[in-house]
PDB file of N, CA and C in Angstrom:
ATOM      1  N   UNK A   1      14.616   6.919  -5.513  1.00  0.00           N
ATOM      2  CA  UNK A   1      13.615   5.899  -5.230  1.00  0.00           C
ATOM      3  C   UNK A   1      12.264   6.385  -5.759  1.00  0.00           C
ATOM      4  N   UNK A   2      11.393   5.281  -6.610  1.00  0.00           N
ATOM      5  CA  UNK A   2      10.823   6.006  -7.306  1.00  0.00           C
ATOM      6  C   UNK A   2       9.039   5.957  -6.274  1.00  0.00           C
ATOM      7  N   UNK A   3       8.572   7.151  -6.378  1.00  0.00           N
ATOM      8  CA  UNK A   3       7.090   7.297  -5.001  1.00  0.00           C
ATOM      9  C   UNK A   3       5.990   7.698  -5.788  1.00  0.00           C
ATOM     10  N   UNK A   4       5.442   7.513  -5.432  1.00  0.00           N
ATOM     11  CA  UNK A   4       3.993   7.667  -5.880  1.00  0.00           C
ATOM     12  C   UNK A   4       2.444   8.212  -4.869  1.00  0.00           C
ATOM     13  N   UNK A   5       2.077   8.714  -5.014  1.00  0.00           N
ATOM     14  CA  UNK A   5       1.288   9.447  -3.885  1.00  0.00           C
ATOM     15  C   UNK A   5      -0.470   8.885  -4.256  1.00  0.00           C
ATOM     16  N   UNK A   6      -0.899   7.975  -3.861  1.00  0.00           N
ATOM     17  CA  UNK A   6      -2.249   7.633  -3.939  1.00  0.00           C
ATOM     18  C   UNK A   6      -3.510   7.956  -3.049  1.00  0.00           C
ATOM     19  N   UNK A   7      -4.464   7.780  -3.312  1.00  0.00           N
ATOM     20  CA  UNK A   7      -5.478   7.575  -2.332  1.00  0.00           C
ATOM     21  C   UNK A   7      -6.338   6.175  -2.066  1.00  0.00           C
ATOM     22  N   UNK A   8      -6.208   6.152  -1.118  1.00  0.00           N
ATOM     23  CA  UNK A   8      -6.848   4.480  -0.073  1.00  0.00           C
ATOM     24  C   UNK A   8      -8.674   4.388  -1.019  1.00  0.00           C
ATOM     25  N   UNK A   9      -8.740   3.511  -1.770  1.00  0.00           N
ATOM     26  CA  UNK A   9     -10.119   3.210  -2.244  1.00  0.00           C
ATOM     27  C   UNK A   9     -10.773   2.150  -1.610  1.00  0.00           C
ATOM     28  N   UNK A  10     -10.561   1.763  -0.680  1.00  0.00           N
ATOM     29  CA  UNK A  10     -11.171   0.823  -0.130  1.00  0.00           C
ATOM     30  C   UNK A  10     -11.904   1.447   0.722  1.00  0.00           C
ATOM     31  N   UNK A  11     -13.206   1.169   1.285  1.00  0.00           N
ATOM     32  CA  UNK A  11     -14.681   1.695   1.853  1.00  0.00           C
ATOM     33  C   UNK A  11     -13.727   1.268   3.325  1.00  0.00           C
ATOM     34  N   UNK A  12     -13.515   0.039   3.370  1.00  0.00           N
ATOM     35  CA  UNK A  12     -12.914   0.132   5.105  1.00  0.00           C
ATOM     36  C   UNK A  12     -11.294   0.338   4.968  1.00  0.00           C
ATOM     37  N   UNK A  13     -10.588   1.159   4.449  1.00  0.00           N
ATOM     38  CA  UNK A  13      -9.482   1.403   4.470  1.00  0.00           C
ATOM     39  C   UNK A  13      -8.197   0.367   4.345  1.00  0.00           C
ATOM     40  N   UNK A  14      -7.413   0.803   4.683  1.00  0.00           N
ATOM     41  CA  UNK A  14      -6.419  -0.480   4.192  1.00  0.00           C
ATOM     42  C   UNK A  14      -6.448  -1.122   5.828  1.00  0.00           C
ATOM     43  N   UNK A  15      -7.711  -1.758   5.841  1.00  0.00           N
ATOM     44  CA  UNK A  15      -7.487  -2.774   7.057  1.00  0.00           C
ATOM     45  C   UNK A  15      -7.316  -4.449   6.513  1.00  0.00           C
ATOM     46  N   UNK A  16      -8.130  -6.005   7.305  1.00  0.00           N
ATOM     47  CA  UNK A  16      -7.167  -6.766   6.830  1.00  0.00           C
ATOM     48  C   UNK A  16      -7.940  -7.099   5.675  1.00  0.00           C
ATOM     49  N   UNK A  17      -8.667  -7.493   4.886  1.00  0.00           N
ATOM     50  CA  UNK A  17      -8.925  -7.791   3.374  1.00  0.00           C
ATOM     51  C   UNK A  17      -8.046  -7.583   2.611  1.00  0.00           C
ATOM     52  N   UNK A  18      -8.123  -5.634   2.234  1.00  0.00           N
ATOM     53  CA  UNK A  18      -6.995  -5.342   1.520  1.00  0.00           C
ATOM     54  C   UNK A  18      -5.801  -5.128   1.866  1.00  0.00           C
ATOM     55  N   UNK A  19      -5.114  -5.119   3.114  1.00  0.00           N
ATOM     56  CA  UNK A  19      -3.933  -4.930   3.236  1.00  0.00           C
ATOM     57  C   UNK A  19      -3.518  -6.731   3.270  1.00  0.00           C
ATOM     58  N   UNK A  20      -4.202  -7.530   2.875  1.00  0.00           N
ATOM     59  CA  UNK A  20      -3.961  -8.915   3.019  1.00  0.00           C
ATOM     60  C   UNK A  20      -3.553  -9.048   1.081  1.00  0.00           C
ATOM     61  N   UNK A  21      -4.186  -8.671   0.504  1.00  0.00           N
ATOM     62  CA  UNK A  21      -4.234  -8.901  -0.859  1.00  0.00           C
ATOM     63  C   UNK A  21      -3.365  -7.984  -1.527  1.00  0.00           C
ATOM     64  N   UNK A  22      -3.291  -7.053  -0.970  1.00  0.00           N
ATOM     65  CA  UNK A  22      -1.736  -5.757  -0.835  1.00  0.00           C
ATOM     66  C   UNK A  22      -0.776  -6.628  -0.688  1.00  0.00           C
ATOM     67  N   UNK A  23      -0.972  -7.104   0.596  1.00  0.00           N
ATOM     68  CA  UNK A  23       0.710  -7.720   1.460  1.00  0.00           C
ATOM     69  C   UNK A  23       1.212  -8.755   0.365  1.00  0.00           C
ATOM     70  N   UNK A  24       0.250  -9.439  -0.214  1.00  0.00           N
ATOM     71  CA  UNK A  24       0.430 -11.023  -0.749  1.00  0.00           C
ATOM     72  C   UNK A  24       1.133 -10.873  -2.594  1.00  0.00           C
ATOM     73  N   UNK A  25       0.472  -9.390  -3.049  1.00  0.00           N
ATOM     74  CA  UNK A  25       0.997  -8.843  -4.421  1.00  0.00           C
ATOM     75  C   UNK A  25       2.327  -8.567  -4.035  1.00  0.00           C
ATOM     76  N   UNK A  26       2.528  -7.428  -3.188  1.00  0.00           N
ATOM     77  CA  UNK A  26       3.929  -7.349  -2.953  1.00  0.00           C
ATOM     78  C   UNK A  26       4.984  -8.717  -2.628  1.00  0.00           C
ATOM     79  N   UNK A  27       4.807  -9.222  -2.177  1.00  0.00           N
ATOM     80  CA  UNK A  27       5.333 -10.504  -1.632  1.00  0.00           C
ATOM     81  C   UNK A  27       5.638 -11.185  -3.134  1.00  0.00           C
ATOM     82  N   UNK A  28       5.223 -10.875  -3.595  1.00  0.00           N
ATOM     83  CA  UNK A  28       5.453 -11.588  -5.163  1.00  0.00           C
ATOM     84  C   UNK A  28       6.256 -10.968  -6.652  1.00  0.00           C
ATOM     85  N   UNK A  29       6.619  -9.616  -5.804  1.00  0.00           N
ATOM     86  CA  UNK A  29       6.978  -8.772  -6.827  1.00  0.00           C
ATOM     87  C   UNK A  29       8.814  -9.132  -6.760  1.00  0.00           C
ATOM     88  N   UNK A  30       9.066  -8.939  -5.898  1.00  0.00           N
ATOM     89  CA  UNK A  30      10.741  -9.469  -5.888  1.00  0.00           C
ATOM     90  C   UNK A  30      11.657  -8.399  -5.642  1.00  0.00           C
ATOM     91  N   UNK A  31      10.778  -7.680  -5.226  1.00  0.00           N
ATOM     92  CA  UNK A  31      11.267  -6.084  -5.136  1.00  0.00           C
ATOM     93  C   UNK A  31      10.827  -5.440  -4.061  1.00  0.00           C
ATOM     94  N   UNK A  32      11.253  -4.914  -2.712  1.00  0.00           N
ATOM     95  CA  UNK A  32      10.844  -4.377  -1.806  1.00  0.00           C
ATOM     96  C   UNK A  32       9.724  -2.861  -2.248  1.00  0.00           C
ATOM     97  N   UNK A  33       8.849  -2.946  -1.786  1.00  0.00           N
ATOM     98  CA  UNK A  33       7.919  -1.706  -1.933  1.00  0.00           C
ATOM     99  C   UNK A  33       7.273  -1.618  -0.734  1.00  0.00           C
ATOM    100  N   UNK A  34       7.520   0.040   0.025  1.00  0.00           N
ATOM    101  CA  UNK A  34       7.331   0.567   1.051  1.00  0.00           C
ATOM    102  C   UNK A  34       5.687   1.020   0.860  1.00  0.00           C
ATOM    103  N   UNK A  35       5.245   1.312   1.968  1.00  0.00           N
ATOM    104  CA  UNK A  35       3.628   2.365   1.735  1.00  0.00           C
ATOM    105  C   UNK A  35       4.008   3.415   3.165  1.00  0.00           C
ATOM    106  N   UNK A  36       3.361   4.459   3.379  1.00  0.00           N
ATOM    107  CA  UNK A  36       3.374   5.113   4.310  1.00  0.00           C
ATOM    108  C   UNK A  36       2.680   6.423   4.570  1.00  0.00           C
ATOM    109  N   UNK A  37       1.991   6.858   5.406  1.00  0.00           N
ATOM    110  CA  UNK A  37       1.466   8.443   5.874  1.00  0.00           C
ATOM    111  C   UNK A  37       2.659   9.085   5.573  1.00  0.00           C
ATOM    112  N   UNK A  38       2.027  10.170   4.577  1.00  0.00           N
ATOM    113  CA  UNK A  38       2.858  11.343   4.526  1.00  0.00           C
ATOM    114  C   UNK A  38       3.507  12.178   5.846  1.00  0.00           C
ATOM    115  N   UNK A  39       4.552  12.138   5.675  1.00  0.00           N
ATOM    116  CA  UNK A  39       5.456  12.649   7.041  1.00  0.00           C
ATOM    117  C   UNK A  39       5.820  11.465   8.297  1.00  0.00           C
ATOM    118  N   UNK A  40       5.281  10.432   7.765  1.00  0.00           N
ATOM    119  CA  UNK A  40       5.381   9.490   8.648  1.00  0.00           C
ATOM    120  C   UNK A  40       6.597   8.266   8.583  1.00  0.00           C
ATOM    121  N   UNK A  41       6.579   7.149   8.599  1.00  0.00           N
ATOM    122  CA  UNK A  41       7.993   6.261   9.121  1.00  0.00           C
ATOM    123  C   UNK A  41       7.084   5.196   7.869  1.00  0.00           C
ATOM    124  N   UNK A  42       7.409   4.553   6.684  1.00  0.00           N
ATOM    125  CA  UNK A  42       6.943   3.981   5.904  1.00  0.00           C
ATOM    126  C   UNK A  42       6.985   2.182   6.390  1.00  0.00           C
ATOM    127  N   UNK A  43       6.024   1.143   6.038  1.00  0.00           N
ATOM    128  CA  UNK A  43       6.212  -0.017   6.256  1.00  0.00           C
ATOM    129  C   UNK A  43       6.280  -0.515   4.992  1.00  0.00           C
ATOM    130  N   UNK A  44       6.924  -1.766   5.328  1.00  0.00           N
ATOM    131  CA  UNK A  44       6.520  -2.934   4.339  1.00  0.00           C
ATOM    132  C   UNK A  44       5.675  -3.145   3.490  1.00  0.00           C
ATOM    133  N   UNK A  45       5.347  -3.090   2.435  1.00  0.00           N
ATOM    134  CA  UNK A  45       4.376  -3.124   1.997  1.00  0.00           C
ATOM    135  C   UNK A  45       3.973  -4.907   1.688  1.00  0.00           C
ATOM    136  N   UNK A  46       4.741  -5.833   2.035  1.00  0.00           N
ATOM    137  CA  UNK A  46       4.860  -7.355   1.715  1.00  0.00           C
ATOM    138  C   UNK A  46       4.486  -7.677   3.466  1.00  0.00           C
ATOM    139  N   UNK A  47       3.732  -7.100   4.313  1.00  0.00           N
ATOM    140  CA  UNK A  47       3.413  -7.273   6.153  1.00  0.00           C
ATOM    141  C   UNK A  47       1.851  -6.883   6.072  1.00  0.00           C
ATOM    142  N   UNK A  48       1.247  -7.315   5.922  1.00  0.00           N
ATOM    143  CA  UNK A  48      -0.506  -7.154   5.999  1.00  0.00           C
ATOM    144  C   UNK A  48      -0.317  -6.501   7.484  1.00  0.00           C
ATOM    145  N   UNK A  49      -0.060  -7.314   8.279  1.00  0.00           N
ATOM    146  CA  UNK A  49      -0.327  -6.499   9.989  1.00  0.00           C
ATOM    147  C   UNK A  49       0.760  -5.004   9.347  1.00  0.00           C
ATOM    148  N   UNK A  50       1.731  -4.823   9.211  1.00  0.00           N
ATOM    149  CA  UNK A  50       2.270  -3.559   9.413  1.00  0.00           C
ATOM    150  C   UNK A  50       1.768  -2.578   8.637  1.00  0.00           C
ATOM    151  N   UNK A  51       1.055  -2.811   7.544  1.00  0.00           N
ATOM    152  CA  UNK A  51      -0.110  -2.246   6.339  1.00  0.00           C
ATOM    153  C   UNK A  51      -1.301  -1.201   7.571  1.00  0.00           C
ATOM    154  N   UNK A  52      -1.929  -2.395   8.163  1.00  0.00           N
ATOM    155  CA  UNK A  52      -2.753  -2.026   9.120  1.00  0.00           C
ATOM    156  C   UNK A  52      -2.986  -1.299   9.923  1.00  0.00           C
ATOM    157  N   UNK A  53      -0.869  -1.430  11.007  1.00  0.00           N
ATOM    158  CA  UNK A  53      -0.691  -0.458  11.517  1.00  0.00           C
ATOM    159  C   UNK A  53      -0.748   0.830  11.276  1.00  0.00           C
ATOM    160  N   UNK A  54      -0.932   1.112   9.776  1.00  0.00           N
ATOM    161  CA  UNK A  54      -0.639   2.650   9.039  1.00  0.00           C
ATOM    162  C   UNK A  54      -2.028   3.549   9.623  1.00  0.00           C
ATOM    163  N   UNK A  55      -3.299   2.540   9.948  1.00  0.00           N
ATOM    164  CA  UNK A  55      -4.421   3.293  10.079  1.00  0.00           C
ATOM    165  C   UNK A  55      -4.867   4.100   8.868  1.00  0.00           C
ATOM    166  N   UNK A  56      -4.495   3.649   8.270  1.00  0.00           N
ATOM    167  CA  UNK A  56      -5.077   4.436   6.244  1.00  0.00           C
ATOM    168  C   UNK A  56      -6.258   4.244   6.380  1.00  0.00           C
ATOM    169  N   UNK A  57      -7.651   5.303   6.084  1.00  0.00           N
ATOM    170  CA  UNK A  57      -9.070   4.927   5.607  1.00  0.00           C
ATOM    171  C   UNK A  57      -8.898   5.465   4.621  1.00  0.00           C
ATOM    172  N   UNK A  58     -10.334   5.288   4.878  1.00  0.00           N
ATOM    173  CA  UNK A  58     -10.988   5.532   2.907  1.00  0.00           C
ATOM    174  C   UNK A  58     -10.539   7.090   2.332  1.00  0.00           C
ATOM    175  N   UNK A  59     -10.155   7.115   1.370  1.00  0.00           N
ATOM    176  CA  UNK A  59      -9.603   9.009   1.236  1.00  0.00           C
ATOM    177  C   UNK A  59      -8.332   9.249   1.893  1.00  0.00           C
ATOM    178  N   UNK A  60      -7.795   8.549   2.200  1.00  0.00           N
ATOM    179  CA  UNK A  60      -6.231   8.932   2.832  1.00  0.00           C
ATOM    180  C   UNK A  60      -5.770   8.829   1.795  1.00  0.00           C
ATOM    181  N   UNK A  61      -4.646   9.897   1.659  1.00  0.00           N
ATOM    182  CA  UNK A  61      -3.330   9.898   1.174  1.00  0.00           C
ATOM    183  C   UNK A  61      -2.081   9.148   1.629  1.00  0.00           C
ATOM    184  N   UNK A  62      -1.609   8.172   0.575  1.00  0.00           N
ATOM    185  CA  UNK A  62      -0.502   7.536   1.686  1.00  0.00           C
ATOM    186  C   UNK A  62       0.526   7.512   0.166  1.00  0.00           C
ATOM    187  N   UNK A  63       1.479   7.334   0.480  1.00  0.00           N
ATOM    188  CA  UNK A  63       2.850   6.984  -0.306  1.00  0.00           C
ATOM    189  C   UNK A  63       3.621   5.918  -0.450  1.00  0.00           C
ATOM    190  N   UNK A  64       3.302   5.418  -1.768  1.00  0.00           N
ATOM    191  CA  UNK A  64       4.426   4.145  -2.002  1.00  0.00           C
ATOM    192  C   UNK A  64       5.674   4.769  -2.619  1.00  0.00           C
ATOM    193  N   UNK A  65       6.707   3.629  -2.132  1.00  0.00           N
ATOM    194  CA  UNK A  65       7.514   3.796  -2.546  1.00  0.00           C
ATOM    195  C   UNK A  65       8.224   2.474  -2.899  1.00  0.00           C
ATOM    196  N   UNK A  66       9.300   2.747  -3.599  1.00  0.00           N
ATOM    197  CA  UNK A  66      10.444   1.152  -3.925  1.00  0.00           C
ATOM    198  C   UNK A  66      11.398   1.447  -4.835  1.00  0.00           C
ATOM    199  N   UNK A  67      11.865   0.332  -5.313  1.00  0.00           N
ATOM    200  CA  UNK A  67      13.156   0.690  -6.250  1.00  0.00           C
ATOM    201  C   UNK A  67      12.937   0.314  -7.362  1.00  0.00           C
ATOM    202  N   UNK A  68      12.036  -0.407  -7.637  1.00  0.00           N
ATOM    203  CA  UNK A  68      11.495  -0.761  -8.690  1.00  0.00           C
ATOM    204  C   UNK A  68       9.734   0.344  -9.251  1.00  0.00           C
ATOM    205  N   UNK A  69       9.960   0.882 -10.497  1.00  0.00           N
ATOM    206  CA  UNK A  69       8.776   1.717 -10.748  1.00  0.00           C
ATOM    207  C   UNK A  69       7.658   0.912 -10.972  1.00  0.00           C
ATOM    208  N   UNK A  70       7.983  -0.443 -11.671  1.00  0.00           N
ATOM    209  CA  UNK A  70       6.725  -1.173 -12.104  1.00  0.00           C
ATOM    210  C   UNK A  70       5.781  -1.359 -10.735  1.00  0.00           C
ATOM    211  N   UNK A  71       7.169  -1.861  -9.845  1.00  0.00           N
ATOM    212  CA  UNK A  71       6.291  -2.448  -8.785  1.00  0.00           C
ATOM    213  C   UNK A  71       6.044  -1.292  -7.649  1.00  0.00           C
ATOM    214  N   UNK A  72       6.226  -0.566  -7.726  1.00  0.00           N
ATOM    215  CA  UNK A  72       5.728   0.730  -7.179  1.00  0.00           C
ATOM    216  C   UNK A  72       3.834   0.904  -7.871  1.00  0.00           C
ATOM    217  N   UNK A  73       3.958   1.247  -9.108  1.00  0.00           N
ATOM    218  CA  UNK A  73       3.023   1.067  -9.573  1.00  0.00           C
ATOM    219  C   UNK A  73       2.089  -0.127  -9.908  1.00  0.00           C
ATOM    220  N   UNK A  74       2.356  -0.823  -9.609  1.00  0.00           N
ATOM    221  CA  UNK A  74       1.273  -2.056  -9.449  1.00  0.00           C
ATOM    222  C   UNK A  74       0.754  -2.115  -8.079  1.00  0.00           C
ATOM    223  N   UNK A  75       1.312  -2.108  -6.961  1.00  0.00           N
ATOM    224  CA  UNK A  75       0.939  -1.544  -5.297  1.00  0.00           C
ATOM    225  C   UNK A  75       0.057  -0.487  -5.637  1.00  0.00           C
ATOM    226  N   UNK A  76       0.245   0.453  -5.734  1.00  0.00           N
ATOM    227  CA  UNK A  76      -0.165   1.793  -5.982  1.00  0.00           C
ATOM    228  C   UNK A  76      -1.860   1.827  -6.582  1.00  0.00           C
ATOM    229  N   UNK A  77      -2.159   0.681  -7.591  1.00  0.00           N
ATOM    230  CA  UNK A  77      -3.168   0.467  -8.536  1.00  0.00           C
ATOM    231  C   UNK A  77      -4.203   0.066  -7.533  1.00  0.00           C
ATOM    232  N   UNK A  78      -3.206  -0.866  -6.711  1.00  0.00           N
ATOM    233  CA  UNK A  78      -3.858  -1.559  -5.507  1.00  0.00           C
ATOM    234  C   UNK A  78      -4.378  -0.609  -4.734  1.00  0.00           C
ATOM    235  N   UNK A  79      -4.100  -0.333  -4.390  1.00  0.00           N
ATOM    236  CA  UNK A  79      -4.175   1.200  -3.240  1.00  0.00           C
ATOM    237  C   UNK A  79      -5.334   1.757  -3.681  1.00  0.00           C
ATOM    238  N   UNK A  80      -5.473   2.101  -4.754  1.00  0.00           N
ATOM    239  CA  UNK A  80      -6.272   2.842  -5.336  1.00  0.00           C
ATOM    240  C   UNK A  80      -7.923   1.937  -5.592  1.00  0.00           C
ATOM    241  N   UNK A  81      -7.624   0.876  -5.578  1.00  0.00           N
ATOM    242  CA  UNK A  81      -9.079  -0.005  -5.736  1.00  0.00           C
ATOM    243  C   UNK A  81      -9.585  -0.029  -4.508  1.00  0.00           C
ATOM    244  N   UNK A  82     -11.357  -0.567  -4.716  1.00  0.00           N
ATOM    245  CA  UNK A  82     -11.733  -0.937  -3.497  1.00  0.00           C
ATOM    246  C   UNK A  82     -11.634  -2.310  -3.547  1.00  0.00           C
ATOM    247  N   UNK A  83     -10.814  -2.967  -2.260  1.00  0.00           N
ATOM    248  CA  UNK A  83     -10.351  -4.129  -2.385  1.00  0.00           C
ATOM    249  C   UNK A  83     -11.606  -4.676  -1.494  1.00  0.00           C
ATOM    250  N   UNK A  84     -12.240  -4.302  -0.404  1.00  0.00           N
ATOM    251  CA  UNK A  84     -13.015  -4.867  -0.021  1.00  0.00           C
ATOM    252  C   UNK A  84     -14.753  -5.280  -0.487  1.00  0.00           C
ATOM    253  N   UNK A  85     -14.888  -4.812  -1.907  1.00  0.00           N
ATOM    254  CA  UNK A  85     -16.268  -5.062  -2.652  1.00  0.00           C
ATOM    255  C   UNK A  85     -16.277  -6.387  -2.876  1.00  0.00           C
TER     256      UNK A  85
END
């Protein structure tokens, strides 16, 4: 499964803005893609509330994952922007 290890660029973390505009890319990809705290239990990455639950701020390290690389990496890009500017 292919993972990718990013950091949260968003100033208020992946709360709901970007985990809304996260949730809504994934949702469109056709391909399940996970996010999650390292060492931790990974969510949905297509669930804005379960995004949220992760508690990711700004500078966290978190991990996507999926079965698909593109769409691993297109999440991931996400992750990496500040979605809330």
């Amino acid at each position: 499964m292919p993972t990718k290890s990013v950091v949260v660029g968003s100033a208020v973390g992946l709360h709901a803005r970007p985990a809304a505009i996260i949730s809504e890319a994934a949702g469109e990809l056709g391909s399940e893609v996970l996010i999650g705290i390292p060492g931790g239990d990974p969510v949905d990455a297509s669930s804005s509330l379960m995004i949220m639950t992760l508690g990711a701020g700004n500078g966290d390290t978190v991990e996507v994952s999926g079965d698909d690389q593109a769409a691993v990496d297109t999440i991931a890009a996400l992750v990496e922007k500040d979605l809330d500017a």
